[in-house]
Structure formats: C-alpha cells, structure tokens
N, C-alpha and C. Protein backbone atom coordinates (compact mmCIF):
# COMPACT_ATOMS: atom_id res chain seq x y z
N UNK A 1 30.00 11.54 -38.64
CA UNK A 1 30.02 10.28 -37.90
C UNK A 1 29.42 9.21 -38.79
N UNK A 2 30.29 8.30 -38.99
CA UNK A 2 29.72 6.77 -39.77
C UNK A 2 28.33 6.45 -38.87
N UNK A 3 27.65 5.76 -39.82
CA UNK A 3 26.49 5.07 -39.70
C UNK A 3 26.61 4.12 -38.73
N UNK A 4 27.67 2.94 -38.42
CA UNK A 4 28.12 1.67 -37.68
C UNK A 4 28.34 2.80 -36.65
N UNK A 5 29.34 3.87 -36.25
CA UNK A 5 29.53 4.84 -35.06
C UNK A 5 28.17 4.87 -34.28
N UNK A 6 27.31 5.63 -35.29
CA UNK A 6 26.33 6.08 -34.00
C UNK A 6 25.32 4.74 -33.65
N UNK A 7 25.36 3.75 -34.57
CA UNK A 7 24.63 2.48 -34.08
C UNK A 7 25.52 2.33 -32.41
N UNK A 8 26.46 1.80 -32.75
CA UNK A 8 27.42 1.56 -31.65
C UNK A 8 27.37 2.38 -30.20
N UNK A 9 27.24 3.64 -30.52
CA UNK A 9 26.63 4.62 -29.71
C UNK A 9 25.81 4.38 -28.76
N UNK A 10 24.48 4.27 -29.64
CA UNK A 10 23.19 4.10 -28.97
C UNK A 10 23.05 2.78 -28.71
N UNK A 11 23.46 1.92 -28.94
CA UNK A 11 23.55 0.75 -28.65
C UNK A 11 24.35 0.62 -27.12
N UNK A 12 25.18 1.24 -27.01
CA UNK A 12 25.59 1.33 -25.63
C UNK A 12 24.96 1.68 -24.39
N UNK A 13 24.31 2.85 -25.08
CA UNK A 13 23.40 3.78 -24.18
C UNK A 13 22.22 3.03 -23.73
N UNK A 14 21.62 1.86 -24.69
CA UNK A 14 20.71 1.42 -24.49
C UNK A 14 21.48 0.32 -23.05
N UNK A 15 22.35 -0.17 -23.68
CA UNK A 15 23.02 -1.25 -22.48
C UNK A 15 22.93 -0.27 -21.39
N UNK A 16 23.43 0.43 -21.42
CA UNK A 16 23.71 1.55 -20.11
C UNK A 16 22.09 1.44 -19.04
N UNK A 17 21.48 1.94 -20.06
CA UNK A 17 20.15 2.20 -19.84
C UNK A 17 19.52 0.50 -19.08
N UNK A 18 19.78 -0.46 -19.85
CA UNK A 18 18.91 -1.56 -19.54
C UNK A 18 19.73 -2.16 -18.25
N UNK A 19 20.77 -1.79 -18.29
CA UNK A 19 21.58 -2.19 -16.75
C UNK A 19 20.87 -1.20 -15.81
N UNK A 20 20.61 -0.07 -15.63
CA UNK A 20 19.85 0.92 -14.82
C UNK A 20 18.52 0.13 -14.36
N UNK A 21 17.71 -0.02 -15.69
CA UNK A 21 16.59 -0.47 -15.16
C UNK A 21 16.26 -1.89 -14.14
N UNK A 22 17.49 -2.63 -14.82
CA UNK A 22 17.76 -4.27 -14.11
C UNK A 22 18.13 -4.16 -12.51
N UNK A 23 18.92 -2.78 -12.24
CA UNK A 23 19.33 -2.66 -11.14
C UNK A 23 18.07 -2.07 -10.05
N UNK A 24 17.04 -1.54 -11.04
CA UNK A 24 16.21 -0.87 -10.58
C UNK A 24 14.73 -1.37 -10.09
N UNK A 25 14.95 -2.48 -11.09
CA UNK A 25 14.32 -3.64 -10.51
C UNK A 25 14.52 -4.43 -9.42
N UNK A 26 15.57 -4.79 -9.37
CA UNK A 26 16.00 -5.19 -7.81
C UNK A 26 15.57 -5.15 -6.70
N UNK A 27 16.01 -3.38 -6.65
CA UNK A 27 15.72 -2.64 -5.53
C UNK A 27 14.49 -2.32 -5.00
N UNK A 28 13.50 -2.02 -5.98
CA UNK A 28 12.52 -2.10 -6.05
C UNK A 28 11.24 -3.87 -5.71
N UNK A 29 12.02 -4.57 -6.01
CA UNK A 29 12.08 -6.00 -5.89
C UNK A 29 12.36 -5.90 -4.27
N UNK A 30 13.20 -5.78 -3.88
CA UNK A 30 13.67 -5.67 -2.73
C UNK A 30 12.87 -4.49 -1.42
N UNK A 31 12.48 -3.36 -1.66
CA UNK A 31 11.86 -2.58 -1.12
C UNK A 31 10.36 -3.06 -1.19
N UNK A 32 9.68 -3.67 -2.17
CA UNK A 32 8.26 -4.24 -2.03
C UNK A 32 8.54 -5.66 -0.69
N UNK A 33 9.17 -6.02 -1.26
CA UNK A 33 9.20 -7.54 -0.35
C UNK A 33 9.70 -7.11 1.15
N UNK A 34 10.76 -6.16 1.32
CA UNK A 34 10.51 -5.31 2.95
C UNK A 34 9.75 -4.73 3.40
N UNK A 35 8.74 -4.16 2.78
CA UNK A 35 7.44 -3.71 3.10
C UNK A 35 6.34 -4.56 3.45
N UNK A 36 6.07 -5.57 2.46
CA UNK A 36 5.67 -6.44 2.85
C UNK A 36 6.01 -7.54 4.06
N UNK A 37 7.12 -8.18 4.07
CA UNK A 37 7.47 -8.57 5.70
C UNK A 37 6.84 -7.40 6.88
N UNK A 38 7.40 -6.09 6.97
CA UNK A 38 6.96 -5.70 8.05
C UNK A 38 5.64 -5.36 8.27
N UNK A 39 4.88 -5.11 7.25
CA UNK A 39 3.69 -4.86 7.52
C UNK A 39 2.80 -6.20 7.65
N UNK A 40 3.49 -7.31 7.39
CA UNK A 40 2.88 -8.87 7.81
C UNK A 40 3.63 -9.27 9.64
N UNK A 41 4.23 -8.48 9.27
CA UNK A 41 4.84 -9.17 10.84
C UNK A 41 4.21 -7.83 12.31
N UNK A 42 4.50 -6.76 11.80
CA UNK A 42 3.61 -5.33 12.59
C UNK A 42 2.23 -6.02 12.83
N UNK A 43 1.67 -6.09 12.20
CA UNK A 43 0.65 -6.44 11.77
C UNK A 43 -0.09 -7.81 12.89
N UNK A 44 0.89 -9.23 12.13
CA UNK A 44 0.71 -10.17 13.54
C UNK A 44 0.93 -10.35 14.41
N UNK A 45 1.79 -9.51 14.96
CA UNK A 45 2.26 -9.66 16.60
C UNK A 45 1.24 -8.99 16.96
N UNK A 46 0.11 -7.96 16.15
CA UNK A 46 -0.63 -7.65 17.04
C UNK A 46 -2.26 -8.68 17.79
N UNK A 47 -1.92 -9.29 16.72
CA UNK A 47 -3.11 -10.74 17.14
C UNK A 47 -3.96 -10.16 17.11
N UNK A 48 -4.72 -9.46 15.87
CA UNK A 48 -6.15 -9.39 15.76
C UNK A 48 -6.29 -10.07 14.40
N UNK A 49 -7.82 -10.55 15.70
CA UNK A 49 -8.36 -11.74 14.80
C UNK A 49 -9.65 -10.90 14.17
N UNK A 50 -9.87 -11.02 12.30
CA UNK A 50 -11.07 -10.54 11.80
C UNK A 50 -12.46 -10.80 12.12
N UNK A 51 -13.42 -10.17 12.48
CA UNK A 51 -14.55 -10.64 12.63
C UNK A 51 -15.55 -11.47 12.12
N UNK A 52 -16.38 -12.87 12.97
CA UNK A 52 -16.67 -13.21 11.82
C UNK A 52 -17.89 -13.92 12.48
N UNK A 53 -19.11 -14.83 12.24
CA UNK A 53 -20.21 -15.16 12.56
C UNK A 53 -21.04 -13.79 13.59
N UNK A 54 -20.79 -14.28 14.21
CA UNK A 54 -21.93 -13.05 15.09
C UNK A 54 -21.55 -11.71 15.19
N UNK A 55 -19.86 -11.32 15.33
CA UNK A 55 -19.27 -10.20 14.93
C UNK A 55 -19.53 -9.45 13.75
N UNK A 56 -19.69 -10.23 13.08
CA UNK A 56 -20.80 -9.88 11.40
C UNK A 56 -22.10 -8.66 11.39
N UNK A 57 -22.67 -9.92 11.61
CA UNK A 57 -24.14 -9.75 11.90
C UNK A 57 -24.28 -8.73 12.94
N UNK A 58 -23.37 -8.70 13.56
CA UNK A 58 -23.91 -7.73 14.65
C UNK A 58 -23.92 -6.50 14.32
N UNK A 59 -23.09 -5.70 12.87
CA UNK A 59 -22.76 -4.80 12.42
C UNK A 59 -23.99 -4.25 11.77
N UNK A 60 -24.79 -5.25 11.06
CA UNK A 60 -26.09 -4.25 10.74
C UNK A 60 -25.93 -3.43 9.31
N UNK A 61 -25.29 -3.03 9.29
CA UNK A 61 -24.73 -2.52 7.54
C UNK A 61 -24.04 -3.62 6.57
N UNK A 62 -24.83 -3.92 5.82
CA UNK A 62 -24.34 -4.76 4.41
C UNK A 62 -23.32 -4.98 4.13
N UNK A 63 -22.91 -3.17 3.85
CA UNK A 63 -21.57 -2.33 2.97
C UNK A 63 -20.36 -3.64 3.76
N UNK A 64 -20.49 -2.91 5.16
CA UNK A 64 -19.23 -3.52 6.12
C UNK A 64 -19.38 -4.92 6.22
N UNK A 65 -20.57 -5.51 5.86
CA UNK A 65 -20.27 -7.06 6.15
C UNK A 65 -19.74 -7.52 4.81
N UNK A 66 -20.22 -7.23 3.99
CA UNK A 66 -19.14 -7.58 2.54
C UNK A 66 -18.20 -7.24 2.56
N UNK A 67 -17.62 -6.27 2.83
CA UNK A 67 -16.11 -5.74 3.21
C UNK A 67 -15.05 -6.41 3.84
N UNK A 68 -15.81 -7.24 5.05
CA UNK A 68 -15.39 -8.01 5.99
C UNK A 68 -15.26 -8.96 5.94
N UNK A 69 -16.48 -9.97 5.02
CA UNK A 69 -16.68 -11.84 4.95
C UNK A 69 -15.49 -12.10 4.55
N UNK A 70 -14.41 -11.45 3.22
CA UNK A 70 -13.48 -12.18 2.68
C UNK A 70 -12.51 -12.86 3.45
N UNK A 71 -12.00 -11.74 4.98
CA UNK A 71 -11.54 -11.87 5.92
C UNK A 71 -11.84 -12.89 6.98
N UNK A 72 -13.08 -12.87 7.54
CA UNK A 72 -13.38 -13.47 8.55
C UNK A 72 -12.63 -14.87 9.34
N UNK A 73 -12.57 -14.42 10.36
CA UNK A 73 -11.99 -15.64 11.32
C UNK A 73 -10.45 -15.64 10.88
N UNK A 74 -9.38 -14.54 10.03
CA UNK A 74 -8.57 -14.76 9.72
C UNK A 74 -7.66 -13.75 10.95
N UNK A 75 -6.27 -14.26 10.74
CA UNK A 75 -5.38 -13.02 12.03
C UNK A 75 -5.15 -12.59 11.00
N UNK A 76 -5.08 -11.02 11.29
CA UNK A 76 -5.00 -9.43 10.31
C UNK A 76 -3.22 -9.66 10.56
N UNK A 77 -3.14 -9.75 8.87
CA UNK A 77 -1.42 -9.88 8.08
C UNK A 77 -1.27 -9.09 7.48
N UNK A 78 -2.25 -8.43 6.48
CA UNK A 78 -2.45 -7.46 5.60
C UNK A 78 -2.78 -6.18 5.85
N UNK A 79 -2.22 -5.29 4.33
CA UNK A 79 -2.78 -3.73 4.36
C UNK A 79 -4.55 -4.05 4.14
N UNK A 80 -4.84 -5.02 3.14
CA UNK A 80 -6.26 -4.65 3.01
C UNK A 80 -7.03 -5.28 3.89
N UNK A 81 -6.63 -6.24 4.86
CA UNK A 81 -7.37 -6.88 6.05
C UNK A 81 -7.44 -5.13 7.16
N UNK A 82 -5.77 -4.47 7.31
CA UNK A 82 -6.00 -3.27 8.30
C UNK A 82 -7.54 -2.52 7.76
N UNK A 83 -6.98 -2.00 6.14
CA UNK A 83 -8.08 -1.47 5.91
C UNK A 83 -9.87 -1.56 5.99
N UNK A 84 -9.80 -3.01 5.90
CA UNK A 84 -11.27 -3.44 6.06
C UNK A 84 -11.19 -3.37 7.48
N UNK A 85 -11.11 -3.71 9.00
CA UNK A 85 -10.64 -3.70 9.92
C UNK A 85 -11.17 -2.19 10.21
N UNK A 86 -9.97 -1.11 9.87
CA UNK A 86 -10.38 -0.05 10.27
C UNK A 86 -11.44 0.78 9.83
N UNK A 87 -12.12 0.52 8.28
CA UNK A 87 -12.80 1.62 7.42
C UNK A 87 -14.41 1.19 7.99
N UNK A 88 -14.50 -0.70 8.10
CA UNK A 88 -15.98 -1.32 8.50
C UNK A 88 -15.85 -2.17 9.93
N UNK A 89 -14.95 -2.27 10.57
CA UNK A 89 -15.36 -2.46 11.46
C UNK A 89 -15.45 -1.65 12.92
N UNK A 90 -14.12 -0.88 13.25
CA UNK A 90 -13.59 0.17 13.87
C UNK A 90 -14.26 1.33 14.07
N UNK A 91 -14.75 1.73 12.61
CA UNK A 91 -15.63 2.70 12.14
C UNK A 91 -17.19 2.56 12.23
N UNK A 92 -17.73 1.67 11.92
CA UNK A 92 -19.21 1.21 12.27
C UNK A 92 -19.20 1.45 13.75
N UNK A 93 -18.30 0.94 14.40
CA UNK A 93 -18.41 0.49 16.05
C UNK A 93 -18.68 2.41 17.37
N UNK A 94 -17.60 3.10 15.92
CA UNK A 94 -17.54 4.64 16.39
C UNK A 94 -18.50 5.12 16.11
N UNK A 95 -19.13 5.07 15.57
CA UNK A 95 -20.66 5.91 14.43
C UNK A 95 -21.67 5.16 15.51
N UNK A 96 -21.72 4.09 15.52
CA UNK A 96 -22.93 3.28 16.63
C UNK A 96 -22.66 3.87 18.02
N UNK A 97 -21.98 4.15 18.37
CA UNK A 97 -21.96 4.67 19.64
C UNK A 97 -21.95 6.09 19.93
N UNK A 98 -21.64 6.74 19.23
CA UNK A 98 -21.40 8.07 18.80
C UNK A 98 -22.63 8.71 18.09
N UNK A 99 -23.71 7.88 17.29
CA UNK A 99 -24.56 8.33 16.51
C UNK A 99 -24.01 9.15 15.64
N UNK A 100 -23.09 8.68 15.15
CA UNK A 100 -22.07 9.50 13.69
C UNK A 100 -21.35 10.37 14.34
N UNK A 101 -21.11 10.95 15.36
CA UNK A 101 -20.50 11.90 15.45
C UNK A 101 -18.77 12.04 15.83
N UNK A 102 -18.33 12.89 15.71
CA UNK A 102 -16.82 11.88 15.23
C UNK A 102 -16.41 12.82 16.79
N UNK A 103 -14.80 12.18 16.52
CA UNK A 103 -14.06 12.38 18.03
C UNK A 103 -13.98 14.16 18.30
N UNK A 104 -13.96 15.07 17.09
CA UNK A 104 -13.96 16.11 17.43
C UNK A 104 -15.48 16.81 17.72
N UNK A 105 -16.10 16.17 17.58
CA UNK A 105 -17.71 16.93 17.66
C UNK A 105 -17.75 16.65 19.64
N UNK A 106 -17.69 15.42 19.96
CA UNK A 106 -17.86 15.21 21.00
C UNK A 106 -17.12 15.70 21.64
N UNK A 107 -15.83 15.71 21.28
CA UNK A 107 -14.51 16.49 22.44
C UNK A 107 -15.02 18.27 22.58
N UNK A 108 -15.68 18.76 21.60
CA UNK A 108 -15.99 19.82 21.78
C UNK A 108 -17.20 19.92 22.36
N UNK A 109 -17.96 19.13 22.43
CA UNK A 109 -19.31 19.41 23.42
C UNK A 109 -18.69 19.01 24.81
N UNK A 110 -18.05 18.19 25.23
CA UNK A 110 -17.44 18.13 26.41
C UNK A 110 -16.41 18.92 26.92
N UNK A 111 -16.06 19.46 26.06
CA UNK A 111 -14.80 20.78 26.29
C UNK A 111 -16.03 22.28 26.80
N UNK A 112 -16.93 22.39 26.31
CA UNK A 112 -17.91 23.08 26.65
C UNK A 112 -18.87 22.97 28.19
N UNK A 113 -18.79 21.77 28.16
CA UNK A 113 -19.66 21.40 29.66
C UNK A 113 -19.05 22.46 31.16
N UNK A 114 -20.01 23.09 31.59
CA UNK A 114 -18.85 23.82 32.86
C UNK A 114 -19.11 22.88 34.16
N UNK A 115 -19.93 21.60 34.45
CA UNK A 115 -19.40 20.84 34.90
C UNK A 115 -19.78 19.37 34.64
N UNK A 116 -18.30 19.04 34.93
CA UNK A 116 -17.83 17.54 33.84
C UNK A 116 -17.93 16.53 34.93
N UNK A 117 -18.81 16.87 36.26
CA UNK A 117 -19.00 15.65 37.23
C UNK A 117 -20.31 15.02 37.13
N UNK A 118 -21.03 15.53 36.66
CA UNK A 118 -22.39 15.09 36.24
C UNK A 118 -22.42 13.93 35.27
N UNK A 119 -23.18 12.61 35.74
CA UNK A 119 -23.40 11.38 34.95
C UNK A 119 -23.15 11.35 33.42
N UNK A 120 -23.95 12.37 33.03
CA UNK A 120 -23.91 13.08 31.51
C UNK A 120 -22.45 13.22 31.03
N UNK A 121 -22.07 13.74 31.89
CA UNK A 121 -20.66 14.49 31.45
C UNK A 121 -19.63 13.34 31.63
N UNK A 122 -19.64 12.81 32.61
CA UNK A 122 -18.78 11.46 32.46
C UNK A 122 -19.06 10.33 31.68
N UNK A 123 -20.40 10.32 31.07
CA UNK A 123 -20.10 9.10 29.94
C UNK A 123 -19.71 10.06 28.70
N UNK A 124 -20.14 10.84 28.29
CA UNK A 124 -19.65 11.91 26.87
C UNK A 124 -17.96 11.27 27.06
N UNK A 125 -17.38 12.27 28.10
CA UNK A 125 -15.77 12.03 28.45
C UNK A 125 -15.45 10.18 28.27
N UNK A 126 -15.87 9.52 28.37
CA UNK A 126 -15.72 7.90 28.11
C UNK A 126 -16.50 7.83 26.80
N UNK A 127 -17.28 8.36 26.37
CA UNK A 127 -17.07 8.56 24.47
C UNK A 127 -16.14 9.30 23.88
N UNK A 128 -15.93 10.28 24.81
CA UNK A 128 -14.85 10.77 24.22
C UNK A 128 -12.98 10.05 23.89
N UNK A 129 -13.17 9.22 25.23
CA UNK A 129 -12.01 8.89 25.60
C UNK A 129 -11.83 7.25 24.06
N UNK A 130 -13.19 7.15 24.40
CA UNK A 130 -13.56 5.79 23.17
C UNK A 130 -13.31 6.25 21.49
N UNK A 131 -13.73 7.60 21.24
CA UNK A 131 -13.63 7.56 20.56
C UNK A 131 -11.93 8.22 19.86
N UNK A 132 -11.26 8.91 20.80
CA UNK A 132 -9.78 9.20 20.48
C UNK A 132 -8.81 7.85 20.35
N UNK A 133 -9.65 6.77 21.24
CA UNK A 133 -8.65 5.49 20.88
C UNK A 133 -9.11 4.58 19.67
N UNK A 134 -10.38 5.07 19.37
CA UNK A 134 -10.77 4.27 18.33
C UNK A 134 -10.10 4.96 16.49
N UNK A 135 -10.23 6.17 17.20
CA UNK A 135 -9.50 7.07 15.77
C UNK A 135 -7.74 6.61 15.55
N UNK A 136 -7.20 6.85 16.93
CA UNK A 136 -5.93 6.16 16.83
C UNK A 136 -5.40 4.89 16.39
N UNK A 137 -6.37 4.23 16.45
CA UNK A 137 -6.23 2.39 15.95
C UNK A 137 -6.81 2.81 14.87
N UNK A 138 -7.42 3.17 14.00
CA UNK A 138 -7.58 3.30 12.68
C UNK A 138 -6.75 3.95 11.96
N UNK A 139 -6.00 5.09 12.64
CA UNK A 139 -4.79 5.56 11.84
C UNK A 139 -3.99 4.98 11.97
N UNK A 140 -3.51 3.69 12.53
CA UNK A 140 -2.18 2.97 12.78
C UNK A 140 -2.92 2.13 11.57
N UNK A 141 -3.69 1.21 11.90
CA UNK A 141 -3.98 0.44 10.62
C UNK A 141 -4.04 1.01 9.08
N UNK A 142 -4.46 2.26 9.22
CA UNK A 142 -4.54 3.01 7.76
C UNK A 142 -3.39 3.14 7.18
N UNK A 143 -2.18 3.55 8.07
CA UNK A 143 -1.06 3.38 7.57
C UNK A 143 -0.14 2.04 7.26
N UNK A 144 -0.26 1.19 8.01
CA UNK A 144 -0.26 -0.38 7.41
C UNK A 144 -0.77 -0.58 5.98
N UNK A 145 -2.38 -0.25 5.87
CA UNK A 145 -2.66 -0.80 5.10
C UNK A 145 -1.86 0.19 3.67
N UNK A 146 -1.48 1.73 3.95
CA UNK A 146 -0.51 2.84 3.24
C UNK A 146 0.55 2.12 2.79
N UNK A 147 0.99 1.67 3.43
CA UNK A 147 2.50 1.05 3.32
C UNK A 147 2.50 -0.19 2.39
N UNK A 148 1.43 -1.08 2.96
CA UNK A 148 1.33 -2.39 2.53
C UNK A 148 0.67 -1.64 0.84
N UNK A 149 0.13 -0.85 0.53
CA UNK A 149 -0.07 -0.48 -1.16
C UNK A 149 1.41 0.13 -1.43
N UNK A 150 2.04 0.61 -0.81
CA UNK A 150 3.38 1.21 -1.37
C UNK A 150 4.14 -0.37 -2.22
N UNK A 151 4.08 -1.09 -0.62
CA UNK A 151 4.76 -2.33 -1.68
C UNK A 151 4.49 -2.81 -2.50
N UNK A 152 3.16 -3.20 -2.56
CA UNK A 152 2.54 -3.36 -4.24
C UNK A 152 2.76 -2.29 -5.25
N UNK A 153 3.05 -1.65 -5.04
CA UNK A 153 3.10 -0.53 -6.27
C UNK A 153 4.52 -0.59 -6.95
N UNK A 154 5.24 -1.19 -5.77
CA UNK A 154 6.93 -0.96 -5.71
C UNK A 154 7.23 -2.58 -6.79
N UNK A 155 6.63 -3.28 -6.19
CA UNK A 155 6.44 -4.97 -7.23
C UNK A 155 5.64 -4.24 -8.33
N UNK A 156 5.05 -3.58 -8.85
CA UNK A 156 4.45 -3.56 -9.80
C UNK A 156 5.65 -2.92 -10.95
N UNK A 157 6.20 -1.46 -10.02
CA UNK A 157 7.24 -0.75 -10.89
C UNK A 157 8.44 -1.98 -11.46
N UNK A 158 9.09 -3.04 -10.36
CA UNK A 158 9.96 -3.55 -10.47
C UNK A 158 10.04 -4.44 -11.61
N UNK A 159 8.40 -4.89 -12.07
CA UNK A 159 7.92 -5.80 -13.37
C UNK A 159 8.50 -4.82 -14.15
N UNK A 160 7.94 -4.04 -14.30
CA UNK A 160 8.06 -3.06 -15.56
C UNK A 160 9.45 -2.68 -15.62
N UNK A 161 10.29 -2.27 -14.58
CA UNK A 161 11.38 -2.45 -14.72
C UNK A 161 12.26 -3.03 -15.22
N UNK A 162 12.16 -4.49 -14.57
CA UNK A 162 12.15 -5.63 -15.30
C UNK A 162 12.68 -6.33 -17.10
N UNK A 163 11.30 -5.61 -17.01
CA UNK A 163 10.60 -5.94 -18.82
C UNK A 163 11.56 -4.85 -19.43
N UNK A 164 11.06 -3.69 -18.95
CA UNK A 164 11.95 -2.36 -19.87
C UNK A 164 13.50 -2.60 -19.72
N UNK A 165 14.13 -3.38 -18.84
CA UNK A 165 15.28 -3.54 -18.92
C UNK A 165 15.83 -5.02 -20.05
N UNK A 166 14.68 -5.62 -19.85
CA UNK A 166 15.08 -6.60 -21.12
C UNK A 166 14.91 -6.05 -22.26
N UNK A 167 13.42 -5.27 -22.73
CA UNK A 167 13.78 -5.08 -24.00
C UNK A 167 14.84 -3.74 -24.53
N UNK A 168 15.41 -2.91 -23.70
CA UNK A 168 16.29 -2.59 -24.07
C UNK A 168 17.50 -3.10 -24.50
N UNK A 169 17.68 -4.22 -23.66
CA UNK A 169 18.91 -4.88 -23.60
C UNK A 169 18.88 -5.60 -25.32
N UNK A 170 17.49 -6.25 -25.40
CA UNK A 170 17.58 -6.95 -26.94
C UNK A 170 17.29 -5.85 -27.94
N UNK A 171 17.25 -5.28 -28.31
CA UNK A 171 17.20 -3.50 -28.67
C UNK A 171 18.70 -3.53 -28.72
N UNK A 172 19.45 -3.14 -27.66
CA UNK A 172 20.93 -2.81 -28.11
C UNK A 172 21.93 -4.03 -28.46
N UNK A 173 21.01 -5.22 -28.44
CA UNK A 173 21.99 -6.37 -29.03
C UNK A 173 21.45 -6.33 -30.46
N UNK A 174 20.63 -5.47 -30.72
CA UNK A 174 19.99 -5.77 -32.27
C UNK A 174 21.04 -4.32 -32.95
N UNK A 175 20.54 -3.61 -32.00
CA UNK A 175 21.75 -2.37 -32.40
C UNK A 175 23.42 -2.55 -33.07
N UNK A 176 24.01 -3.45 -32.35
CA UNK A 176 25.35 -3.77 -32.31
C UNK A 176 25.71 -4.58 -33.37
N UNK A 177 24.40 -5.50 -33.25
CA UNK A 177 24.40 -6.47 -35.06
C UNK A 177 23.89 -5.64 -36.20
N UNK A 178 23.25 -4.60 -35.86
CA UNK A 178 22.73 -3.51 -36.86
C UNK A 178 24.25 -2.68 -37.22
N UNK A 179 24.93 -2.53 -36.46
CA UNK A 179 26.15 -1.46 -36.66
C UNK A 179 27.09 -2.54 -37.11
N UNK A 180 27.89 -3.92 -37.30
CA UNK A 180 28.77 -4.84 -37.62
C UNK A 180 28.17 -4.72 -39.07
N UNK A 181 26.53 -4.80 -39.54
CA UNK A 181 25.75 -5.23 -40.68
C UNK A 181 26.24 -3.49 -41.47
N UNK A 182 25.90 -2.69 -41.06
CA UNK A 182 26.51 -1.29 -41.72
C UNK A 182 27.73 -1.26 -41.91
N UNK A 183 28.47 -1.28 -41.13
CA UNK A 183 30.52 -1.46 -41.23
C UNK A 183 30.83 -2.25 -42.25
N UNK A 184 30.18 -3.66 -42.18
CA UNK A 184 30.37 -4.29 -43.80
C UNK A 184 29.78 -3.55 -45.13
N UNK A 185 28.69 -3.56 -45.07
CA UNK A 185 28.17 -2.72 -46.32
C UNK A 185 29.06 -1.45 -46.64
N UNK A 186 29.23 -0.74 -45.69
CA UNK A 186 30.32 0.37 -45.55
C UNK A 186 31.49 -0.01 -46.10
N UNK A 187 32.06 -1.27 -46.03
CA UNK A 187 33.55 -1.78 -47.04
C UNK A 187 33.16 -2.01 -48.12
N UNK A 188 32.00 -2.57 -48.45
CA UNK A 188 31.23 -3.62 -49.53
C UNK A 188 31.55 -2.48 -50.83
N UNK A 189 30.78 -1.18 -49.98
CA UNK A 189 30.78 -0.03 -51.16
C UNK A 189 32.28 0.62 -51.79
C-alpha cells in the first residue's frame, strides 16, 4: 500500500471518527440540558423555599448553616439546593427529634412495644411516622440532586466531545494534505 493510500485511509477514519464524536456531543448536549429542565421544573412546582434568617439559626450546627447560607430565601431549582435541603436541613431536623436515631431504630423499638396505646407509644409511632416521611423527602431530593449531577457530567462529556471531535477533524484535514503532499513526491521520484 502507497504511502498517500494509507494517509487517505486514516484520514477518513479520523473524519469518521470526528463526525461520531460531533454527533455525540449533541446528544449529550441535549440529554444534560433535559435533565436539567426537569429537575428545575420537578423541583419548582414543588415551592420550597430554602431556609433562611431564623430557620438558620435555629439549626444550631455550623456544618448545616454554611451548607445552607448560599441558598437562603431562594425557591429550591437545583440538584445542589435538593442536596443541601436534604443532607442539612431535613436531616438536622430528624437527628433533633430523634436524638440521632434513624427511622429504623425507632420503627423497631415500636414494633417491639406489646402495647402501642400508651402516651409513650403513640408519640414514638408519630416519630416514627415523622421520621419515614422525613427519610422519603430526602430520597426524592437525593435523587434530584442524582440526576441534576448526571447532567453536569453529561455537559461536561459533551465539551470534550466537542473538542475531540474538532481536533480530529483538523488531524484528518492535515492527513489528506499530508497524503496529496506524498502522491506528489511519489511522481517527483
């Protein structure tokens, strides 16, 4: 196989290749930015508003109020508003009432009680009941905020996509002038 042949070759392959990635960008282009809409729109129809002046303060842990200030007083659009939302505020609120103890510790001391009519036993069961809805709203938001990193990740691939599809593309236009530049020399001789 001539020298100008296999330029020509790979020079194709590269086109081949940099059309793949261009297309791949797109889609990817396209799958971040649908992710993003729904997890901005899921998200605001639910009308929560971030916590902020006395909702703050009232939390008592540092960690969660730094977590939180960036947010404050804003309606939750975002994966990382769900996440702050569910990890410091949701979560502080379960631990304070609960004294750390999570939805399965309590469901099992109340699953134990042999009777569940006693004062005792009916607020446990209303921690209990507090804390299965409080776990459930944190896994809905956790996955928002899941999703809402998928799309960033998906815009991140699509750059690179992107890029790798251009410089292939100037790569196999250098190729093609590399193989015309051999074919002459190839007569020359």
């Amino acid at each position: 196989m001539r020298r100008s042949a296999l330029d020509k070759l790979i020079s194709f392959i590269g086109l081949a290749l940099a059309a793949l990635l261009i297309v791949g960008g797109g889609l990817l282009t396209w799958a971040s930015s649908f992710v993003a809409s729904q997890v901005e729109s899921q998200l605001a129809s639910q009308r929560i508003t971030m916590p902020s002046g006395p909702a703050l303060d009232a939390l008592g842990n540092e960690e969660d109020k730094k977590a939180l200030e960036p947010y404050a007083g804003n309606m939750m659009s975002t994966g990382d508003e769900a996440k702050a939302f569910a990890d410091h505020y949701i979560l502080n609120h379960m631990n304070a009432s609960s004294d750390g103890k999570t939805y399965e510790e309590v469901s099992g001391e109340f699953m134990k009680l042999e009777d569940k009519t006693t004062p005792e036993a009916q607020q446990m069961g209303q921690l209990r009941q507090s804390l299965f809805m409080g776990n459930t709203l944190r896994g809905l938001l956790l996955n928002a905020y899941a999703f809402g990193t998928m799309g960033k990740i998906a815009s991140i691939a699509a750059i690179a996509a992107f890029v790798g599809g251009v410089v292939m593309l100037v790569l196999s236009l250098l190729g093609f002038r590399h193989a015309k530049s051999a074919r002459g020399n190839q007569m020359v001789a």
